[in-house]
Protein backbone atom coordinates (compact mmCIF):
# COMPACT_ATOMS: atom_id res chain seq x y z
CA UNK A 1 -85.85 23.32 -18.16
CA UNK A 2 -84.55 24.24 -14.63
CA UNK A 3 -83.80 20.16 -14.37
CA UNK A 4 -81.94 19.10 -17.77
CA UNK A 5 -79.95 22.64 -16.82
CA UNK A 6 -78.46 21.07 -13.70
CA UNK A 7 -77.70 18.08 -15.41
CA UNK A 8 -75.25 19.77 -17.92
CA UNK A 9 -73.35 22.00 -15.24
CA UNK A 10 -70.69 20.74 -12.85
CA UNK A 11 -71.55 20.99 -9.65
CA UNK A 12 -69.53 23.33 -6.84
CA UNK A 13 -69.47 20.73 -4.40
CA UNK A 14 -67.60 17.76 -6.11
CA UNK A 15 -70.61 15.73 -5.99
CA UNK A 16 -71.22 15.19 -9.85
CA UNK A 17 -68.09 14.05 -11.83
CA UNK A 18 -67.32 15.61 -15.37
CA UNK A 19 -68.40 13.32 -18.64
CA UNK A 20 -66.37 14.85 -20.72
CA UNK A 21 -62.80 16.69 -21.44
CA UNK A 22 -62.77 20.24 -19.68
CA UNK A 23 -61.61 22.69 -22.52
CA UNK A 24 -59.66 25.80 -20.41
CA UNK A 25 -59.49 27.84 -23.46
CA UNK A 26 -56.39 28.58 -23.53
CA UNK A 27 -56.21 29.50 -19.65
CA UNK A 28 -54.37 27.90 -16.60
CA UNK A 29 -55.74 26.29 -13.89
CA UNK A 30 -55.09 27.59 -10.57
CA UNK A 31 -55.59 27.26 -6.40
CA UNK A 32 -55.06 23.71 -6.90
CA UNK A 33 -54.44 21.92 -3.52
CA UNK A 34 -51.18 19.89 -2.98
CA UNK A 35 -52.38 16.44 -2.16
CA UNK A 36 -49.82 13.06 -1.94
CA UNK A 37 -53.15 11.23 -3.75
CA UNK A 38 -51.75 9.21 -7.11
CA UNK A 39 -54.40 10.38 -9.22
CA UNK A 40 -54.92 14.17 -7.41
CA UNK A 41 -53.82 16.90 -9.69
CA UNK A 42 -50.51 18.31 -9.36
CA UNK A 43 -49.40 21.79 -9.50
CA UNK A 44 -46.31 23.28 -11.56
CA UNK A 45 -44.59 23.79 -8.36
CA UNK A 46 -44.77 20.47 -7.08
CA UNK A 47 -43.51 19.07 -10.01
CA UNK A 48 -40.06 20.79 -9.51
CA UNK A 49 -39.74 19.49 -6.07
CA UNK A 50 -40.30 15.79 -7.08
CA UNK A 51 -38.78 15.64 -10.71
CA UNK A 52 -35.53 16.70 -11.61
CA UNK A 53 -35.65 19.45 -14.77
CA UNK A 54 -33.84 18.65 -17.94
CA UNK A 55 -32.18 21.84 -17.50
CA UNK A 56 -29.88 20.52 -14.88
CA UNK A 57 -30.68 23.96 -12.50
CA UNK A 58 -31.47 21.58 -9.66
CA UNK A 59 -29.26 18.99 -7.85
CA UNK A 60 -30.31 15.42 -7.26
CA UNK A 61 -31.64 15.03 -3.51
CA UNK A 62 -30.80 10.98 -3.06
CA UNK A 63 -29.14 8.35 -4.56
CA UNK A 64 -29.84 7.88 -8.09
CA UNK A 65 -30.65 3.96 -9.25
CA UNK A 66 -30.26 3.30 -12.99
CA UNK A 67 -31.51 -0.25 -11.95
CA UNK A 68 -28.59 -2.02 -14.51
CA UNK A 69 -29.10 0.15 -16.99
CA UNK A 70 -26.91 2.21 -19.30
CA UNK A 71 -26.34 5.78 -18.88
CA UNK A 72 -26.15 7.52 -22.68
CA UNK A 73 -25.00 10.27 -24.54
CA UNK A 74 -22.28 11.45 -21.45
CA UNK A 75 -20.56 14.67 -22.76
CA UNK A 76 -16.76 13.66 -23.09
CA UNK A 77 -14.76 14.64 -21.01
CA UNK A 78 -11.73 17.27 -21.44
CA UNK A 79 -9.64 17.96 -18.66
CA UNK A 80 -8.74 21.58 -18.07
CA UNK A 81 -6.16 22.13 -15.26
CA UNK A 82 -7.72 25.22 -14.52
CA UNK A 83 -11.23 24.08 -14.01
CA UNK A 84 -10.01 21.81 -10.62
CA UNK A 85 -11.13 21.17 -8.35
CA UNK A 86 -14.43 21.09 -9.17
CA UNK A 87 -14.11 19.51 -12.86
CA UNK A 88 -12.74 16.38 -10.01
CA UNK A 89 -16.55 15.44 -9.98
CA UNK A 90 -17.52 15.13 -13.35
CA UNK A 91 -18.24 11.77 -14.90
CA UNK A 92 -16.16 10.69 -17.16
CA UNK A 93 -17.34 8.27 -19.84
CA UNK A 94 -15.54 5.39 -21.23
CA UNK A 95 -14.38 6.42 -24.20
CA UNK A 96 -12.12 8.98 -22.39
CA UNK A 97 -10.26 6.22 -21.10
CA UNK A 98 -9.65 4.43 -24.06
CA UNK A 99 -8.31 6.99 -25.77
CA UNK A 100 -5.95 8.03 -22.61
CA UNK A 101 -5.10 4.19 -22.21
CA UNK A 102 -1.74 4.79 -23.50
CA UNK A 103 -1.07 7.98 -20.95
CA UNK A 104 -2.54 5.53 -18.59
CA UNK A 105 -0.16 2.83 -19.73
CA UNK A 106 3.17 5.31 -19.30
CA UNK A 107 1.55 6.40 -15.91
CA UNK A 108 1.52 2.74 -14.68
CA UNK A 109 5.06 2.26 -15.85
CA UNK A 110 6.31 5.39 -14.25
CA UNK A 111 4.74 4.31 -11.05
CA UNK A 112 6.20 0.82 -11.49
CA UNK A 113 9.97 2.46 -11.71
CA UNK A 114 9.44 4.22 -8.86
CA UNK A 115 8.70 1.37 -7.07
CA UNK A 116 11.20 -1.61 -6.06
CA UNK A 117 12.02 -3.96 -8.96
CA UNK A 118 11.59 -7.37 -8.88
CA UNK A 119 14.08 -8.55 -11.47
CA UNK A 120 16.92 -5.56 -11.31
CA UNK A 121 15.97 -3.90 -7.90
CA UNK A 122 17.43 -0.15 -7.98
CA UNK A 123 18.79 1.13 -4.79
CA UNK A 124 16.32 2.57 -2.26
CA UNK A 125 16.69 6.38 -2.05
CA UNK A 126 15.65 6.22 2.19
CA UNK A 127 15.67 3.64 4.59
CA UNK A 128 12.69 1.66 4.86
CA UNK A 129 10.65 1.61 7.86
CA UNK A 130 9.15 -1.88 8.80
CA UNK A 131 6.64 -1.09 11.65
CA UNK A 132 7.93 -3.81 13.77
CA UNK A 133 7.53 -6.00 11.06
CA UNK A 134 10.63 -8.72 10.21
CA UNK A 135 12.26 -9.41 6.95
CA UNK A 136 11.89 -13.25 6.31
CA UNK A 137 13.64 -15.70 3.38
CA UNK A 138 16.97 -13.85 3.39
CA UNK A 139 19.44 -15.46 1.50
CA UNK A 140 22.89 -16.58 3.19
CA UNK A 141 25.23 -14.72 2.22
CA UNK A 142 28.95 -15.92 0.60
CA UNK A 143 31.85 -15.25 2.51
CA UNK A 144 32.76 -12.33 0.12
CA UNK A 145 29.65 -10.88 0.67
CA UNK A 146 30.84 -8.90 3.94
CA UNK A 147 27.74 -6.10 3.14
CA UNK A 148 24.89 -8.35 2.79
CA UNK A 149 22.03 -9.06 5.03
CA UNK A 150 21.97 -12.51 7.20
CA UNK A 151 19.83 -14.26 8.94
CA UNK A 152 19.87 -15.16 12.73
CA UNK A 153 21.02 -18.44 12.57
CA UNK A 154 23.80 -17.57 9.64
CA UNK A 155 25.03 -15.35 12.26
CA UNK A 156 24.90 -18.09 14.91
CA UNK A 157 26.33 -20.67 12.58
CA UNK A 158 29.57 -18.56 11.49
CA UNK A 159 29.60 -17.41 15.59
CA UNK A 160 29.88 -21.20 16.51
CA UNK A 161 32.27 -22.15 13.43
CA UNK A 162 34.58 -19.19 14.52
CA UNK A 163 34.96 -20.19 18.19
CA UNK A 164 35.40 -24.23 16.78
CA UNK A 165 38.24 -22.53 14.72
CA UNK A 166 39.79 -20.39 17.15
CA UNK A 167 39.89 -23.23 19.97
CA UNK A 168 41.30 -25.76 17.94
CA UNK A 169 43.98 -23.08 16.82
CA UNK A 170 44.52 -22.25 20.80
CA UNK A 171 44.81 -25.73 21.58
CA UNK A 172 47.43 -26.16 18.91
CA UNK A 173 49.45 -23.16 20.05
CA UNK A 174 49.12 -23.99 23.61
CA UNK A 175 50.36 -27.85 22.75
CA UNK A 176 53.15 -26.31 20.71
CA UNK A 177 54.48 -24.09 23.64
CA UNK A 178 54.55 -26.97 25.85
CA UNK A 179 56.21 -29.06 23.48
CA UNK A 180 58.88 -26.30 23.12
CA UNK A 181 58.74 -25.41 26.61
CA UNK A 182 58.44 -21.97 26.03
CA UNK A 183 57.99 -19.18 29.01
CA UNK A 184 54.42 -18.54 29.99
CA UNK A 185 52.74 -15.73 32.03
CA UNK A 186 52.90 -18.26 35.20
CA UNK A 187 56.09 -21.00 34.24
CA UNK A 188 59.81 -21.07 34.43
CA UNK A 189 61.29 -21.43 31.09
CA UNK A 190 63.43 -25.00 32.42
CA UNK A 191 66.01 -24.87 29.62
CA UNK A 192 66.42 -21.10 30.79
CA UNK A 193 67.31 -21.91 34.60
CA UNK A 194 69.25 -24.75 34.48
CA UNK A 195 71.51 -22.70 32.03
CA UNK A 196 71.57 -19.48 34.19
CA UNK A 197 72.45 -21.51 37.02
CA UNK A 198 75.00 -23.66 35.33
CA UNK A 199 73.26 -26.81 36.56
CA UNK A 200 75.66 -29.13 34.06
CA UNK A 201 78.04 -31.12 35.74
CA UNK A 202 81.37 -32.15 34.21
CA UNK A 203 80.55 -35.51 34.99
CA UNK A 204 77.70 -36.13 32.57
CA UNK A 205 78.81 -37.46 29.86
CA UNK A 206 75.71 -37.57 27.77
CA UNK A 207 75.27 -33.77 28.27
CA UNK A 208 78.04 -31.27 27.11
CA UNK A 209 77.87 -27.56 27.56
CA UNK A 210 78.58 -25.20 25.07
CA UNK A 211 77.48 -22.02 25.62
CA UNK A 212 73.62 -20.19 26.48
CA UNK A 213 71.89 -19.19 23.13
């Protein structure tokens, strides 16, 4: 009697594993040990530090991997100016930006006309600041064009055209004042002395003098 007895109650020890589902009768389990075992029993407690609770009370500890799948049923989002910053970090699913595509759109454009305008540039509102940086593919500017940017060698190029111009013009004024032997900083004027000095004589008779004009 003593014999089949022990064979229907569960040993203290461990030693004699249960055959059959242990009915608590409505009452808890307790002074369960925490064990990292995958098939040891696991208390409530531990089961909040490892799993994150549908009620959201508890923050994720690590990175969360969704392994390429899709994340469902987002709450759309409504912005509320007076729920930044922290509203900054919600998620924001993808039908919010579809339906804010054209705010988007007029966002874009505003940003565009703010910036500098490929086609019809508007005037810059402060100078820009290059960092050292050079301006390349300036276009040479027409001689009208006495505000416009030029390039290094446009620069050069009118420089050496200039001084081509101006010595030519010297040379012409220089030959032209020796043709018409006219005074210079370091000459006589000839036509001037040998009138002052009444250098005619009487005698010539291809020169006659009239008077000193």
């Amino acid at each position: 009697m003593l014999l089949i007895l022990k064979k229907k109650l569960l040993k203290l020890d461990g030693t004699q594993a249960i055959k059959g589902n242990l009915d608590m009768g409505d009452h808890t389990i307790t002074g369960i040990r925490g064990s990292s075992s995958d098939n040891a029993a696991l208390t409530v407690g531990a089961s909040k530090s490892l799993y994150l609770p549908i009620s959201g009370i508890r923050g994720m500890l690590g990175d969360l991997n969704i392994s390429r799948f899709t994340i469902l049923n987002i709450k759309p989002f409504v912005e509320n100016e007076s729920a930044k910053p922290a509203q900054d970090n919600d998620v924001i699913n993808f039908g919010y930006f579809s339906n804010q595509r054209a705010l988007l759109k007029t966002l874009i454009n505003d940003v565009g006309k703010a910036a500098l305008n490929r086609k019809k540039p508007r005037p810059m509102l402060s100078p820009i600041n290059m960092g050292i940086n050079f301006i390349t593919n300036v276009k040479e500017p027409l001689p009208s064009n006495s505000n416009y940017a030029a390039t290094v060698n446009f620069v050069n190029k009118t420089v050496s055209n200039n001084n081509t111009t101006i010595s030519a013009l010297i040379d012409k004024n220089i030959k032209e004042s020796e043709d018409l032997n006219i005074k210079g900083n370091n000459e006589e004027n000839v036509f001037s002395f040998v009138m002052d000095n009444d250098m005619f004589k009487e005698d010539d008779s291809d020169i006659t003098k009239v008077r000193k004009v």
